[in-house]
Structures are given as C-alpha cells and as structure tokens.
N, C-alpha and C. Protein backbone atom coordinates (compact mmCIF):
# COMPACT_ATOMS: atom_id res chain seq x y z
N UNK A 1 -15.30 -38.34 11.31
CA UNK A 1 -13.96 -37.76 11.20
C UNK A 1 -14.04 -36.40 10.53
N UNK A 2 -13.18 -35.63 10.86
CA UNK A 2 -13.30 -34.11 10.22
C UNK A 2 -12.52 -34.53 9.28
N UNK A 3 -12.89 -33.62 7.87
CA UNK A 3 -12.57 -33.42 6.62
C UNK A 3 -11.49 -32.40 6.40
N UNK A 4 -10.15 -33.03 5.61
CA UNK A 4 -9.11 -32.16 5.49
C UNK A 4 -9.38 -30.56 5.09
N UNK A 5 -8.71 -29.86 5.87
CA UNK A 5 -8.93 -28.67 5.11
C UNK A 5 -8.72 -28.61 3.46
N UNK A 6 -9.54 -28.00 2.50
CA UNK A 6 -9.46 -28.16 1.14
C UNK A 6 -7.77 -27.42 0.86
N UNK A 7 -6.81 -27.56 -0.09
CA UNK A 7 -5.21 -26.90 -0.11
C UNK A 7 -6.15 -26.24 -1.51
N UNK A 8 -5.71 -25.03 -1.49
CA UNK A 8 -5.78 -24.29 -2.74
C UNK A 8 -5.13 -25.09 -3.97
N UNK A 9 -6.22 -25.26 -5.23
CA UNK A 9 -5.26 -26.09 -6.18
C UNK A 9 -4.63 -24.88 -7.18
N UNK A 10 -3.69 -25.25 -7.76
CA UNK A 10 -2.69 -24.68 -8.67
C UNK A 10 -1.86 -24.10 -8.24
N UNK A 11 -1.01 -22.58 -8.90
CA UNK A 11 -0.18 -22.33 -8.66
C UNK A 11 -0.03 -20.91 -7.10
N UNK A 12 0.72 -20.43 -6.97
CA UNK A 12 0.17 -19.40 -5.81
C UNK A 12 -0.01 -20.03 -4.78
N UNK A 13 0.46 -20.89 -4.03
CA UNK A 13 0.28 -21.91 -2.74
C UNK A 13 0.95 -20.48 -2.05
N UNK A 14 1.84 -20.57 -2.19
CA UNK A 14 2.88 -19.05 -1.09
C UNK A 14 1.74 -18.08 -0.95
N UNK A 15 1.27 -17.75 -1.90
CA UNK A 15 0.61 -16.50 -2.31
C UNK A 15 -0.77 -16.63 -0.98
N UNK A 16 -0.88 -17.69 -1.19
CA UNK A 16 -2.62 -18.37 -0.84
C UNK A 16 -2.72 -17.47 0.86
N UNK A 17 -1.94 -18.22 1.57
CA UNK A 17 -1.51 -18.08 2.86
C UNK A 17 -1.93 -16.70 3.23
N UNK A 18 -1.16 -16.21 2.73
CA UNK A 18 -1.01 -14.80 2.78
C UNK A 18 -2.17 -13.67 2.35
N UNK A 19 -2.86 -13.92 1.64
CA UNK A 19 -3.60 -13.69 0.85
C UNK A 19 -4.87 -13.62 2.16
N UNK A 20 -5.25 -14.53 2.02
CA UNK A 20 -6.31 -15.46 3.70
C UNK A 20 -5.65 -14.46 4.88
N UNK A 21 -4.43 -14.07 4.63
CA UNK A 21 -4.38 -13.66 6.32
C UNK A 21 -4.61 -12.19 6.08
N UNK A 22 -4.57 -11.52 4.74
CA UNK A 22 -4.79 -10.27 4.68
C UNK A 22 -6.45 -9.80 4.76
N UNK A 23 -6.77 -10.20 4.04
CA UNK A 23 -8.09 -10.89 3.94
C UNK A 23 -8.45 -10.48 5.65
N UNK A 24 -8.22 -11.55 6.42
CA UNK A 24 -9.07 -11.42 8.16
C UNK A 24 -8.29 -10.30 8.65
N UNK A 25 -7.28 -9.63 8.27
CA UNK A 25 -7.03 -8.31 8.58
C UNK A 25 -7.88 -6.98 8.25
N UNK A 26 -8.31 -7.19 6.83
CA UNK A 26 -9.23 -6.14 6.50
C UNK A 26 -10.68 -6.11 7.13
N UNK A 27 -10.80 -7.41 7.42
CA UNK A 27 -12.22 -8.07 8.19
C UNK A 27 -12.34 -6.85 9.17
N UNK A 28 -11.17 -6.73 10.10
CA UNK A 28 -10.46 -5.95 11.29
C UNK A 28 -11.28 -4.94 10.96
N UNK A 29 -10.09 -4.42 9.95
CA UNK A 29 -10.37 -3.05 10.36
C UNK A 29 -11.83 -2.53 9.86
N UNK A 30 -12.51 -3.15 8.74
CA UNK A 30 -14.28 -2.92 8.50
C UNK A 30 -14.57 -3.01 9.56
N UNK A 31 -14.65 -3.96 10.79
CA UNK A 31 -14.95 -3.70 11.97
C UNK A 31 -14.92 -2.57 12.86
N UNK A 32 -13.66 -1.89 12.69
CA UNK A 32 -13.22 -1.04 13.37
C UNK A 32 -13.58 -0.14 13.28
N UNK A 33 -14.55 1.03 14.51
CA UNK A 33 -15.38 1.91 14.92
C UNK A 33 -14.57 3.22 14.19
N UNK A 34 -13.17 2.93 14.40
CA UNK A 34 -12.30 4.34 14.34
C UNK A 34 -12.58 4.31 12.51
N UNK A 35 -12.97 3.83 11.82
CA UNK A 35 -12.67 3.40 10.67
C UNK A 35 -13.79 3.79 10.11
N UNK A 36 -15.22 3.39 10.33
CA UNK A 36 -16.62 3.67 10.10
C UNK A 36 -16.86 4.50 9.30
N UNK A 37 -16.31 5.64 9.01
CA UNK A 37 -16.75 6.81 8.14
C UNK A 37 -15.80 6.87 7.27
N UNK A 38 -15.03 6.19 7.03
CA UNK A 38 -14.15 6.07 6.11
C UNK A 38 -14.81 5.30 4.50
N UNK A 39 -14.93 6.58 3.68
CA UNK A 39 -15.44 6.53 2.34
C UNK A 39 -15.13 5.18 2.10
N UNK A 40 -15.89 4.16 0.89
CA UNK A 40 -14.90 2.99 0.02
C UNK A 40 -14.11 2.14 0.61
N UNK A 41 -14.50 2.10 1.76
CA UNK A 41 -13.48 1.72 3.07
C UNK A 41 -12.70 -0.16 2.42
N UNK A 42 -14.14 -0.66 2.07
CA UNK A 42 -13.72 -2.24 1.15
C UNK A 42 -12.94 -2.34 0.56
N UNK A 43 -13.30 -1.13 -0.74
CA UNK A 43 -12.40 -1.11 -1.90
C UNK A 43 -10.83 -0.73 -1.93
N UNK A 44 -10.81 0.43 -0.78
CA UNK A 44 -9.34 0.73 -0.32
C UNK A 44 -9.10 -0.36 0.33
N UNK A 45 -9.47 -1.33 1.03
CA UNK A 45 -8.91 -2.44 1.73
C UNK A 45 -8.33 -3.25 0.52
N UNK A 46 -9.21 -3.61 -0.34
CA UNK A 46 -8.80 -3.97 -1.41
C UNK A 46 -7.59 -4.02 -2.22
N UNK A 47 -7.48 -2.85 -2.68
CA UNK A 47 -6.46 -2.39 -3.33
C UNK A 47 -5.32 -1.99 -2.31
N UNK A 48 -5.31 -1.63 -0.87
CA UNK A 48 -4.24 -1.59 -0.16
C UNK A 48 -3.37 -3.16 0.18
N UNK A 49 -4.37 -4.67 -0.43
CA UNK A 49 -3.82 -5.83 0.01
C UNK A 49 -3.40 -6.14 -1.04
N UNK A 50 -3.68 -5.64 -2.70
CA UNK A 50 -2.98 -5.85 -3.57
C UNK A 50 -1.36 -5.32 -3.55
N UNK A 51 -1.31 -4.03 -3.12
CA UNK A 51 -0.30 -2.92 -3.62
C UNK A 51 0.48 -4.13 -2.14
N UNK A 52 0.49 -4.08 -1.44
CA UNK A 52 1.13 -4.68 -0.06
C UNK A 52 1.76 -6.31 -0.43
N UNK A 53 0.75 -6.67 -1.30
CA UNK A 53 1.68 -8.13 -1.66
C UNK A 53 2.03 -7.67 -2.89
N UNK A 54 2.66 -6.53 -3.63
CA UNK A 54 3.48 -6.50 -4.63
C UNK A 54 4.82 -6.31 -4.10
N UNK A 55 5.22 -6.30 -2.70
CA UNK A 55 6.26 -5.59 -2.53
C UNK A 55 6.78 -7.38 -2.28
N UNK A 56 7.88 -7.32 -2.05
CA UNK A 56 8.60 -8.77 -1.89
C UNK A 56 8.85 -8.82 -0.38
N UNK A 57 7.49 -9.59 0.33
CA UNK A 57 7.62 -9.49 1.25
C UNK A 57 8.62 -10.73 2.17
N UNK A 58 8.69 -10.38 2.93
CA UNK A 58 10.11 -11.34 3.63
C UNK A 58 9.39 -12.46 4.07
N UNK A 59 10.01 -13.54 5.19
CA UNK A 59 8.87 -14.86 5.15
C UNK A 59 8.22 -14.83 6.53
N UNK A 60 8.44 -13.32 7.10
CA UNK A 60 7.18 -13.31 8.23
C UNK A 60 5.95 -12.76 7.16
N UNK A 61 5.98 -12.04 5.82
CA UNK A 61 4.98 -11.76 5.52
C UNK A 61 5.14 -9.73 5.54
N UNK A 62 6.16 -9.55 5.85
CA UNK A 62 6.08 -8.76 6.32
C UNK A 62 6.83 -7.75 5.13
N UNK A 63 7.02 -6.23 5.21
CA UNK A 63 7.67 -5.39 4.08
C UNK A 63 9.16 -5.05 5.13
N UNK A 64 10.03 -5.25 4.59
CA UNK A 64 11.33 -5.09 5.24
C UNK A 64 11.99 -4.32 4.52
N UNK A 65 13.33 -3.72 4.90
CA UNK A 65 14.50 -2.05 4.20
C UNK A 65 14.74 -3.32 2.83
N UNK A 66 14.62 -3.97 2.53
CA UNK A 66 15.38 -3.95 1.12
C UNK A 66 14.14 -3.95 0.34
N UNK A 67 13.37 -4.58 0.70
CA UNK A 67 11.51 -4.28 -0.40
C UNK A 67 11.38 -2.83 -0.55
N UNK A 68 11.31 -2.05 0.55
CA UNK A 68 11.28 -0.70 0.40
C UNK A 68 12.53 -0.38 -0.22
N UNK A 69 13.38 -0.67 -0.49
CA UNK A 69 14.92 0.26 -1.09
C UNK A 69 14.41 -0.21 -2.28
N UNK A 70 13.92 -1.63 -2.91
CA UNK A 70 13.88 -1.81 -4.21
C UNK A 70 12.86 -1.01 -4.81
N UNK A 71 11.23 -0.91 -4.31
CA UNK A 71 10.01 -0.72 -4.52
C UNK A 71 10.89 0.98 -5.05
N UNK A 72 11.49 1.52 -4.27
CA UNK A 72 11.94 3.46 -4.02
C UNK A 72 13.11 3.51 -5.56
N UNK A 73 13.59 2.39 -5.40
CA UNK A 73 14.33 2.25 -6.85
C UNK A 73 13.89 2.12 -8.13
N UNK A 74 12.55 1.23 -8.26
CA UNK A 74 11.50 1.27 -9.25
C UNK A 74 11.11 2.26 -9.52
N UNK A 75 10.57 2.95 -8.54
CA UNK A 75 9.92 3.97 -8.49
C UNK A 75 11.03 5.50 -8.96
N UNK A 76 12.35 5.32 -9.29
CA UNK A 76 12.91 6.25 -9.72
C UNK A 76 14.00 6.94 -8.60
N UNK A 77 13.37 6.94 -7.64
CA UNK A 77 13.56 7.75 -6.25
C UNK A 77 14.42 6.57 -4.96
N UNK A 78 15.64 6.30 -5.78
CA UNK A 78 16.10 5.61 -4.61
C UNK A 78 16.41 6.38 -3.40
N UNK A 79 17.21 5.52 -2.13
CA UNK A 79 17.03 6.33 -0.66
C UNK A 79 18.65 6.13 -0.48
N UNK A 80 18.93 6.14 0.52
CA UNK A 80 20.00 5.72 1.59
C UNK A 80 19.26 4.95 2.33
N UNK A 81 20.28 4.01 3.31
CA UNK A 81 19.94 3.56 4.08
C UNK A 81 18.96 3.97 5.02
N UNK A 82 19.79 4.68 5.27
CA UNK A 82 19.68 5.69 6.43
C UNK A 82 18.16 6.55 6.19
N UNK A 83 17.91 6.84 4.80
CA UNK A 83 16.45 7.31 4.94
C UNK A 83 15.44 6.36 4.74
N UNK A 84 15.70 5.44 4.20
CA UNK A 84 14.73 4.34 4.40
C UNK A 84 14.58 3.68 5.43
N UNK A 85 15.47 3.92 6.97
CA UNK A 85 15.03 3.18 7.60
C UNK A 85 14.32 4.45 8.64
N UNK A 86 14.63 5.67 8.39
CA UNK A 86 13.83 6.54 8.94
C UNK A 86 12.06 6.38 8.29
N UNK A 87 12.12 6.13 7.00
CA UNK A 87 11.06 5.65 6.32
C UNK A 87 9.87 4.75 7.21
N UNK A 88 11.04 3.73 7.75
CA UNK A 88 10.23 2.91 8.26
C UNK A 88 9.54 2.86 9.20
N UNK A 89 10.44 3.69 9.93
CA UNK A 89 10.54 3.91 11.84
C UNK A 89 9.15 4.69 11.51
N UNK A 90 8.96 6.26 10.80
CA UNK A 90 8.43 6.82 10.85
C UNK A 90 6.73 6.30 10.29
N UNK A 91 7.06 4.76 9.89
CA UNK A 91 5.31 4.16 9.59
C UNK A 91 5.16 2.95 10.83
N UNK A 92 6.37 2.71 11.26
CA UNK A 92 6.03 1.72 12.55
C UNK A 92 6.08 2.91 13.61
N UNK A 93 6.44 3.59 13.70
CA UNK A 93 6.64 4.39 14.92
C UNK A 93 8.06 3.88 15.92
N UNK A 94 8.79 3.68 15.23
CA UNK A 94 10.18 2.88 15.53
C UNK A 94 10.30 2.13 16.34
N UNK A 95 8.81 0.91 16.50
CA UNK A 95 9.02 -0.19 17.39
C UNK A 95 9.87 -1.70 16.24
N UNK A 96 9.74 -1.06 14.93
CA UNK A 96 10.25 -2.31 14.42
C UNK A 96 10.70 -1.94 13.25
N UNK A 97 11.52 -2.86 12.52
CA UNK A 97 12.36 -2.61 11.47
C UNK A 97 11.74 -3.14 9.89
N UNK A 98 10.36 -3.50 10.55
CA UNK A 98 9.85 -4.63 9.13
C UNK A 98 8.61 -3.77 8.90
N UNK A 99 7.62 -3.69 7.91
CA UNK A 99 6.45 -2.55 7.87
C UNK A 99 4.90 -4.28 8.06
N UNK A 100 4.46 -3.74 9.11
CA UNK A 100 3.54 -5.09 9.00
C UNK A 100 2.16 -4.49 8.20
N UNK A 101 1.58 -5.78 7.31
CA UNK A 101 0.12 -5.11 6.98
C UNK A 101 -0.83 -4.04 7.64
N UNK A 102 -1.06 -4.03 8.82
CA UNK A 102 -1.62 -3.44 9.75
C UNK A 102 -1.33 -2.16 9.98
N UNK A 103 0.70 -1.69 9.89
CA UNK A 103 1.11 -0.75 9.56
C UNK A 103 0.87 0.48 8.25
N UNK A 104 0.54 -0.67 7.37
CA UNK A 104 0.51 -0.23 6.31
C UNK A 104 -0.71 0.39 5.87
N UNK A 105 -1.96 -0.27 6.95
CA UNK A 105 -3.10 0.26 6.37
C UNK A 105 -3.45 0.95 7.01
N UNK A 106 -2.87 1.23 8.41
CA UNK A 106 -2.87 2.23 9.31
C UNK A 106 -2.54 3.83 8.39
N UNK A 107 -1.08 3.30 7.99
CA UNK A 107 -0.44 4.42 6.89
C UNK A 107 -1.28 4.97 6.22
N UNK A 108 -1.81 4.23 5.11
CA UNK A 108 -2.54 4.58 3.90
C UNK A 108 -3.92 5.11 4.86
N UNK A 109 -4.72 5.13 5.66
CA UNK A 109 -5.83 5.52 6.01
C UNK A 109 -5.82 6.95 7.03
N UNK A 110 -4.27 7.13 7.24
CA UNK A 110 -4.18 8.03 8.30
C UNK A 110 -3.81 9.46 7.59
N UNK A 111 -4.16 10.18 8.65
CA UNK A 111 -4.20 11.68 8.11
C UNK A 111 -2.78 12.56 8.24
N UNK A 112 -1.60 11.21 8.26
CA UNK A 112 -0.49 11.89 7.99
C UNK A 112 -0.06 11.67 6.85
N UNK A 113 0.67 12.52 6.12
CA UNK A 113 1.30 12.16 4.76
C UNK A 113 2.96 12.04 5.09
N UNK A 114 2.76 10.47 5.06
CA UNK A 114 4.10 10.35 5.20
C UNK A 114 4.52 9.98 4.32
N UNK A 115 6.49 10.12 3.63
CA UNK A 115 7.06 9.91 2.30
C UNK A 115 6.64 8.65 1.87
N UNK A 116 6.18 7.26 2.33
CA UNK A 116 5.75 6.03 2.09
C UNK A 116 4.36 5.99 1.16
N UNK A 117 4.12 7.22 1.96
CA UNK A 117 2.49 6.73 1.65
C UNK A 117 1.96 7.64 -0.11
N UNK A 118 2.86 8.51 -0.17
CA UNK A 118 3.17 9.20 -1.25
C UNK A 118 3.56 8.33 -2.36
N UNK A 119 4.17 7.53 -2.12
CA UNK A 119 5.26 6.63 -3.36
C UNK A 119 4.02 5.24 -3.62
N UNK A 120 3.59 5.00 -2.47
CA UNK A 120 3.17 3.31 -2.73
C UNK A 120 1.45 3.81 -2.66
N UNK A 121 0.72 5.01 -2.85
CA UNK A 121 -0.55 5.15 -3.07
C UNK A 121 -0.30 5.45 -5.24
N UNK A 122 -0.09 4.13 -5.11
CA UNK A 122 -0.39 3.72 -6.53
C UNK A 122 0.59 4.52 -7.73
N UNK A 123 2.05 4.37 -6.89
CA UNK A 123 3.27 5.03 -7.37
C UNK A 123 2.89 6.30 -8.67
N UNK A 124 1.95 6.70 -8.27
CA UNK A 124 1.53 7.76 -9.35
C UNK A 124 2.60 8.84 -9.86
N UNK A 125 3.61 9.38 -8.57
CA UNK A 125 4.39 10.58 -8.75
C UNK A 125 5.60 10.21 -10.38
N UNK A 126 5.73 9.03 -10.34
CA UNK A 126 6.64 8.65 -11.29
C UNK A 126 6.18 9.01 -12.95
N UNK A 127 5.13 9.01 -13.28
CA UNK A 127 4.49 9.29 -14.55
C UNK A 127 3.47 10.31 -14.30
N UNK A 128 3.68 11.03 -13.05
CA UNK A 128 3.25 12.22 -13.02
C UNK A 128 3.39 13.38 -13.98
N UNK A 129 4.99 13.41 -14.43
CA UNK A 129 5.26 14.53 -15.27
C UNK A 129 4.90 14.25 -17.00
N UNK A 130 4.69 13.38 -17.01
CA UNK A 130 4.53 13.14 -18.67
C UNK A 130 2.68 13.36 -18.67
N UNK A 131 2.42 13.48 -17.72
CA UNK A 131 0.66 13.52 -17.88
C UNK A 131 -0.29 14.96 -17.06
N UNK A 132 0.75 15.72 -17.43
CA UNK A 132 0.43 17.11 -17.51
C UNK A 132 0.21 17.53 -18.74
N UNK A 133 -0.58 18.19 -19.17
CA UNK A 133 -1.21 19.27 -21.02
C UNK A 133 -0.19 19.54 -21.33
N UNK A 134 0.55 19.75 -22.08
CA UNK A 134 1.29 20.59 -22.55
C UNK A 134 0.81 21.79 -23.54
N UNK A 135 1.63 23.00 -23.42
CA UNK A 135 1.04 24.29 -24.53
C UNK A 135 -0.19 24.74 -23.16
N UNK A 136 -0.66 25.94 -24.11
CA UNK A 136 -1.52 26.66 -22.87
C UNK A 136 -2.95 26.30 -22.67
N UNK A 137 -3.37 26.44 -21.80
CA UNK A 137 -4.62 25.48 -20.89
C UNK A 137 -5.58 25.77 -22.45
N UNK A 138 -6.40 24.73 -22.38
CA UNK A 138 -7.50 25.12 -23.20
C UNK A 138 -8.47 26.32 -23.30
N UNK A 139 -9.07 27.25 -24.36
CA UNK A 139 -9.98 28.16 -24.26
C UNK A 139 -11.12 27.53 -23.71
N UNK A 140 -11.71 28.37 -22.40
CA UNK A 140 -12.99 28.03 -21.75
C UNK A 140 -13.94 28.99 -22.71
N UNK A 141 -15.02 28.24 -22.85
CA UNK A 141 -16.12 29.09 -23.70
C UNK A 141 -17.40 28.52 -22.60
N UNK A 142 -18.22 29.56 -22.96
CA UNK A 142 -18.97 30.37 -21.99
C UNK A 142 -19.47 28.75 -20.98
N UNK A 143 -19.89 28.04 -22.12
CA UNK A 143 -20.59 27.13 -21.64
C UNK A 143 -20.10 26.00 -20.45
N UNK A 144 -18.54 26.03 -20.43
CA UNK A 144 -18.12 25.51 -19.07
C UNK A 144 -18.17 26.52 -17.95
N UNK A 145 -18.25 27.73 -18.18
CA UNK A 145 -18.40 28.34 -16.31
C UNK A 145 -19.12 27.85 -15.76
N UNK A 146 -18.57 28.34 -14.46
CA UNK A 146 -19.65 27.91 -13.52
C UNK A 146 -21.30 28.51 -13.49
C-alpha cells in the first residue's frame, strides 16, 4: 500500500501549500534558458517568494487590488483605484486583475521598471530619506582616491 503523504506538523498548514508551490515555480524559472545569466538567480528567487507571501494573498494564492492598495498604504504611498489597477494591468499585461507569482517574478527580473517593482523590491524608498548623511559629504584625504 502507498504511504500517506507526510501533512506538515505545526502551525503554517495555509502557509505550507503555498510555500511547495512557490518553491516548483522557482524550480521553473532556474530552468529557464531566458534566465541563465541572471546573477544570484537562487537567492533572488528566494527572497522574491518571501516578499510575495508577505502580501495577503487571496485564496487562489494570488496578489489582488486590495493587497496591493494595502502593501502601497504601508508603504506610505497610497493609490486610487484607478492607479492601482493600472498598476496591475501594467505587471499582468492586462490579461488579469490578480498579480500571479510568475507575474511577479517576471516583474522583479525584467528590465522594465515598473511603479510595482520600485515599492515591493524590498520597500526601500520609504526609509530612504532618513538614511542619507546629513551636513557636508565627508573630507576625502589623499588616501581614498582613486
């Protein structure tokens, strides 16, 4: 007789699922020829499946206009409707209204900078301004030139 599949023990059962399916997505795209020369390629897979299940994804799994309206609200920078769903269109290519993983890592790896990919590459712009020097640049002495 075949042996039950093992159920993840403790807490994170929701999480688990999801987790496993991102997981054979990144499998993907390491596979993927178009992808090959892409620096750290793991580690950005990595951290693109963390940042992707922080958003509250809906129960296809998927990032939908109110995850993005909240995530843009956290982030300081709320939208309109109306630009968040241009938001969206403009990372699905306006076949759909929900942002799928695949979309997303498409996003983050592609050589467009779109407003999405600005905010959710590790919401940096938000504590951007407090982590500038303040007062005037430091004296260079001889020994840092080039």
């Amino acid at each position: 007789a075949m042996a039950a599949p093992r159920r993840p023990s403790g807490g994170g059962l929701r999480r688990a699922p999801q987790d496993g399916r991102l997981d054979e997505i990144n499998k993907e795209f390491l596979c993927d020829p178009k992808f090959s020369n892409e620096k750290d390629l793991e580690e950005k897979l990595a951290v693109f499946k963390e940042k992707y299940m922080e958003f509250d994804l809906n129960n296809q799994g998927e990032i939908d206009l109110m995850s993005v309206k909240r995530m843009m609200e956290k982030l300081g920078a709320p939208k309109t409707h109306l630009e968040l769903k241009r938001m969206i269109s403009e990372v699905t290519g306006g076949v759909s209204d929900t942002i799928s993983y695949q979309d997303f890592v498409n996003l983050m790896l592609g050589k467009r900078s779109a407003v999405l990919k600005l905010v959710m590459m590790f919401e940096g712009k938000a504590n951007e301004s407090n982590r500038k020097p303040s007062g005037p640049p430091p004296e260079r002495d001889i020994a840092s030139l080039p």
